[in-house]
N, C-alpha and C. Protein backbone atom coordinates (compact mmCIF):
# COMPACT_ATOMS: atom_id res chain seq x y z
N UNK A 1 30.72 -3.49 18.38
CA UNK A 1 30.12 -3.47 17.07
C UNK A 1 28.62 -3.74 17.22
N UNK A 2 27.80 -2.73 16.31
CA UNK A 2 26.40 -3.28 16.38
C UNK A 2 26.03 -3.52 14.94
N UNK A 3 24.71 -4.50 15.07
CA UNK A 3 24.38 -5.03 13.62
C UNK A 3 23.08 -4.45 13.45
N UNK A 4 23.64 -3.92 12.32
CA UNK A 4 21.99 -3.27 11.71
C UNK A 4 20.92 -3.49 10.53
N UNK A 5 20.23 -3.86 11.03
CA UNK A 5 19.76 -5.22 9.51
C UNK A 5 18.34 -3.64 9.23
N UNK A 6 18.78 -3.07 8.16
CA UNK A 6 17.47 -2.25 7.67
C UNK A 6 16.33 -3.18 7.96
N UNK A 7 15.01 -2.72 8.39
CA UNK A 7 13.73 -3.16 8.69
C UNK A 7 12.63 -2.14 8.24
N UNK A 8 11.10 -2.62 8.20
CA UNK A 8 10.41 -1.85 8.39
C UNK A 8 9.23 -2.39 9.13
N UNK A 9 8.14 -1.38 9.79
CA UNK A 9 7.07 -2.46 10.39
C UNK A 9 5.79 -1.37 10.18
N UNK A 10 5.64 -1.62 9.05
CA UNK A 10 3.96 -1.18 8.73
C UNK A 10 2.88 -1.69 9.65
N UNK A 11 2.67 -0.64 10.28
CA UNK A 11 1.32 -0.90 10.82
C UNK A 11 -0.07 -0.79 9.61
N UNK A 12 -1.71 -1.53 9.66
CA UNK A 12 -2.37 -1.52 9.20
C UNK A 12 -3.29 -2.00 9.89
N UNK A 13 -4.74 -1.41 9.95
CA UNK A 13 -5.79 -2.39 10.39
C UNK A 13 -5.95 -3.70 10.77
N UNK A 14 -5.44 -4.13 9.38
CA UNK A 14 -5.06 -6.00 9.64
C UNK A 14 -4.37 -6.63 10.38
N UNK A 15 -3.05 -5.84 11.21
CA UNK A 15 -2.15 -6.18 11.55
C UNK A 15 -1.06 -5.57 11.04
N UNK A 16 0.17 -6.37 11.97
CA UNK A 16 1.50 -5.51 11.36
C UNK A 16 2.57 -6.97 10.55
N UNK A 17 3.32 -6.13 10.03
CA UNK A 17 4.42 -6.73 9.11
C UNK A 17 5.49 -5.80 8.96
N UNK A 18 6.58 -7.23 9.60
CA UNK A 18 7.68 -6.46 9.75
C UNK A 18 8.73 -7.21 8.54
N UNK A 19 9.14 -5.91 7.99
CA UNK A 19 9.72 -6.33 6.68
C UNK A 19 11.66 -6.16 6.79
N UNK A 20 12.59 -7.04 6.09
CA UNK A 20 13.52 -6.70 6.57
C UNK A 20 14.56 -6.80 5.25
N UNK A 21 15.28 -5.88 4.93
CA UNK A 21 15.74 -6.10 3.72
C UNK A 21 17.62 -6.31 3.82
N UNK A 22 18.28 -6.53 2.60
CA UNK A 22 19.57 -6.95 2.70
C UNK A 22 20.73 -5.48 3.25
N UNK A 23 19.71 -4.13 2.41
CA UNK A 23 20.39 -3.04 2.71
C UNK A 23 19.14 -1.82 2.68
N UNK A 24 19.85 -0.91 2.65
CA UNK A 24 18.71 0.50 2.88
C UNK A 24 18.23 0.60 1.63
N UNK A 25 19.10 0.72 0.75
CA UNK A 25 18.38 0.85 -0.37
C UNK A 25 17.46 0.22 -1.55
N UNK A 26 17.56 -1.46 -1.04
CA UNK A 26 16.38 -2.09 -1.23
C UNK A 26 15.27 -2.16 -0.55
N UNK A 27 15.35 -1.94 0.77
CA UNK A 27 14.13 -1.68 1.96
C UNK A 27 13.80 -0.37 1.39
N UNK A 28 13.94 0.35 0.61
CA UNK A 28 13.51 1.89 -0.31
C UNK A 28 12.91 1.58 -1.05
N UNK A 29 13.61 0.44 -2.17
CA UNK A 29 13.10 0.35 -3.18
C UNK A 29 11.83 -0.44 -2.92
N UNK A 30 11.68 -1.48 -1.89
CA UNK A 30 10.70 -1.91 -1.76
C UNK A 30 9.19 -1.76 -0.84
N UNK A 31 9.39 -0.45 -0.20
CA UNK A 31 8.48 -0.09 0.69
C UNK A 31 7.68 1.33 -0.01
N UNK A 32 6.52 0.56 0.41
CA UNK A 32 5.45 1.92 0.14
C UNK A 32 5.23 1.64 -1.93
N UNK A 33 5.27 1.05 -2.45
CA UNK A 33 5.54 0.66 -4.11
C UNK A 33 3.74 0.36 -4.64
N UNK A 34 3.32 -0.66 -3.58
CA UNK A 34 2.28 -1.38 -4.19
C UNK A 34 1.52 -1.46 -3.23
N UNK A 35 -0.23 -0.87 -3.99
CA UNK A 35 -1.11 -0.97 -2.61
C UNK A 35 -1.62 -2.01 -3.15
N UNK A 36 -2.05 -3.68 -2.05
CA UNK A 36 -1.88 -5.03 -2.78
C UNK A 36 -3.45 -5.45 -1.63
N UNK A 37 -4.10 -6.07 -2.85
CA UNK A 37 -5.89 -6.71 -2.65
C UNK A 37 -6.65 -5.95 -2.13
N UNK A 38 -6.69 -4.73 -2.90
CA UNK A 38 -7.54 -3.85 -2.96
C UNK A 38 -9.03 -4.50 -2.56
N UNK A 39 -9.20 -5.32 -2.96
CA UNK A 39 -11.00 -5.78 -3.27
C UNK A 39 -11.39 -6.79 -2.19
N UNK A 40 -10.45 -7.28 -1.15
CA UNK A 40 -10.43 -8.49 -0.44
C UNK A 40 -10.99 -7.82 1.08
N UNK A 41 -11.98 -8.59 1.53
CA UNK A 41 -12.40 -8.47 2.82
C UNK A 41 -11.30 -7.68 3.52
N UNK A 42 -11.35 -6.49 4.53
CA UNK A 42 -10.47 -5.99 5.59
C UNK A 42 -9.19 -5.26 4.85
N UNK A 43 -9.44 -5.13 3.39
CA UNK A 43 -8.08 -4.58 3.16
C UNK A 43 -8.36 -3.46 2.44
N UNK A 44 -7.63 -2.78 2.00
CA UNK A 44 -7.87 -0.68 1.35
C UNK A 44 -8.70 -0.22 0.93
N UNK A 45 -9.64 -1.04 0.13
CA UNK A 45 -10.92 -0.28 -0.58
C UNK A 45 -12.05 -0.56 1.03
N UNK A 46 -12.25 -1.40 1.49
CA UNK A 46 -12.99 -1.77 2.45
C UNK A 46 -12.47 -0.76 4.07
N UNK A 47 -11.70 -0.37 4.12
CA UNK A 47 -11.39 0.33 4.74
C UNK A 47 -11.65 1.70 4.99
N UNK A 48 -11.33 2.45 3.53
CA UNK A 48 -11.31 3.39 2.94
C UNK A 48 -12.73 3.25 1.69
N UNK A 49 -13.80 3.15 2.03
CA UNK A 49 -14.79 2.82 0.59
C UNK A 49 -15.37 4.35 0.17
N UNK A 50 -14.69 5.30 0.78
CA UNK A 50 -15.28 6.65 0.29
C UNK A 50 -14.29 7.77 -0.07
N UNK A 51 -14.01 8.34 -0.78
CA UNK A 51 -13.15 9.21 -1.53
C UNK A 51 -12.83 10.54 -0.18
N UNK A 52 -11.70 10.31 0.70
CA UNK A 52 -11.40 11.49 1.39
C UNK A 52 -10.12 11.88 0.94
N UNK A 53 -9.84 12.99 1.43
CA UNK A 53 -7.99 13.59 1.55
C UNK A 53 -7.85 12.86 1.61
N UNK A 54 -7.88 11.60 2.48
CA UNK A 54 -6.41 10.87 3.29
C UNK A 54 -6.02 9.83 1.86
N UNK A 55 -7.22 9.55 1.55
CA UNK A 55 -7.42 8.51 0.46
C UNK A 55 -6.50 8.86 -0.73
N UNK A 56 -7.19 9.91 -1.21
CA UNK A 56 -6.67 10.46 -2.25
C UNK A 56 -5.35 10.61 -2.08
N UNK A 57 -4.34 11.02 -0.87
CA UNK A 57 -3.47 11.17 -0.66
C UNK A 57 -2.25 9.98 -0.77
N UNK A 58 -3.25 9.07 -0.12
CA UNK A 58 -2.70 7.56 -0.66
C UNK A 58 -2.74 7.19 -1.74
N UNK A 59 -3.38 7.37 -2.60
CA UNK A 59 -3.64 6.95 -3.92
C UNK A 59 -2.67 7.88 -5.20
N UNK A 60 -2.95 9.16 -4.79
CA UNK A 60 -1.88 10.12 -5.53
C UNK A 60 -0.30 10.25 -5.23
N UNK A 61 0.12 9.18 -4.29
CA UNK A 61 1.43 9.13 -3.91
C UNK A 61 2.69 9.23 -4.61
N UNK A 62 3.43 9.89 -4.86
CA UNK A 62 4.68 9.41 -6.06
C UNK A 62 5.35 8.43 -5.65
N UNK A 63 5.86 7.64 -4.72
CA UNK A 63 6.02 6.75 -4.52
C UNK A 63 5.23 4.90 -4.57
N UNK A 64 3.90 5.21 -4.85
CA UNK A 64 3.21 4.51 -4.94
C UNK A 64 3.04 4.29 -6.95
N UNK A 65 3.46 2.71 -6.84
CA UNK A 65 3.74 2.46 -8.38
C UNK A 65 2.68 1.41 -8.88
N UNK A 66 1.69 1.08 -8.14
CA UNK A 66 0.91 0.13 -8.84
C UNK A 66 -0.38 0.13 -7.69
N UNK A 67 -1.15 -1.03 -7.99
CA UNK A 67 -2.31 -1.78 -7.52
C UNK A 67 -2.55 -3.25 -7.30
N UNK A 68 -2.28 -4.65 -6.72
CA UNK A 68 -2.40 -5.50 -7.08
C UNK A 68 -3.66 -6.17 -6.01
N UNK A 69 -4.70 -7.24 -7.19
CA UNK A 69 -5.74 -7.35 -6.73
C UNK A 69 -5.68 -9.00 -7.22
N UNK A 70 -6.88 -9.77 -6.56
CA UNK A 70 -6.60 -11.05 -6.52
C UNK A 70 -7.48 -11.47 -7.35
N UNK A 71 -8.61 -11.00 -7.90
CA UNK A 71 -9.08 -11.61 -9.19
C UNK A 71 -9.54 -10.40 -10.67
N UNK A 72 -9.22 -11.28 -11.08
CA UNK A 72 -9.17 -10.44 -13.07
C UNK A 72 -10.40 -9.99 -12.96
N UNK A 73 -11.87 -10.35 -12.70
CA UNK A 73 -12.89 -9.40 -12.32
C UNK A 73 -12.94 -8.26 -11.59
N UNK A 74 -11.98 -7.90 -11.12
CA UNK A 74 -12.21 -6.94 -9.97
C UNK A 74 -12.91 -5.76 -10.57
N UNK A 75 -13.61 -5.50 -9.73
CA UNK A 75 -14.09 -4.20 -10.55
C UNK A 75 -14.20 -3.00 -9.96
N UNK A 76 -12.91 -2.28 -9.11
CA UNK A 76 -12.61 -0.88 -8.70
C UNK A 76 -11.73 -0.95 -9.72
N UNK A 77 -11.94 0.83 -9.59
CA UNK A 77 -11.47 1.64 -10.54
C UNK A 77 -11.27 2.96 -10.16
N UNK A 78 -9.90 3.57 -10.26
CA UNK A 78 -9.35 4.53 -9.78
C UNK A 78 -9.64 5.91 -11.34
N UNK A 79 -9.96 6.86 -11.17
CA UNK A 79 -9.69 7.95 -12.30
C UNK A 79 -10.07 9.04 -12.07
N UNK A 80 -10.33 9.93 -13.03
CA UNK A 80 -9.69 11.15 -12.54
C UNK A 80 -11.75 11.64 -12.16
N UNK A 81 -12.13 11.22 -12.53
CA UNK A 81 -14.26 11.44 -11.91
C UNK A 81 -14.08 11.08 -10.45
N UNK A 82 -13.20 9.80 -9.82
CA UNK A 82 -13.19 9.55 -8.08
C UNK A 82 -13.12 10.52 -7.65
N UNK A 83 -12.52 11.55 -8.33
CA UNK A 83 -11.90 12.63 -7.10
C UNK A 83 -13.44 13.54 -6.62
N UNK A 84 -14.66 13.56 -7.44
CA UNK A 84 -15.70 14.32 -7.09
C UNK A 84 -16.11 15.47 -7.31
């Protein structure tokens, strides 16, 4: 018998994180959902600070359901003028 614990291990600039869920279909529901501190030293906007394909590609994702950022000032802003 082998044990198979669904996982995932996002690689990123920052490092990796390996994520591990109870079944497949919560490791679904929860991967790839939220691109999280957009505005924070080393993380997506700082990475990415100029409007390419790849970007846009990330950003226009159907799987991708939100944004979360660490202060109520933040002031990026995604719409439909970014695209250029």
């Amino acid at each position: 018998m082998v044990l198979v614990i669904p996982s995932v291990e996002p690689s990123t600039p920052e490092g990796n994180l390996l994520c591990y869920a109870s079944t497949l279909d919560a490791l679904e529901r929860f991967f790839n959902r939220v691109l999280a501190h957009l505005e924070q030293e080393g993380a997506f906007e700082a990475n990415m600070p100029r409007f390419t394909p790849a970007k846009l590609d990330i950003l226009c994702h159907p799987a991708l359901e939100g944004f979360e950022v660490t202060r109520v000032d933040c002031l990026i802003l995604y719409d439909q003028s970014a695209r250029g």
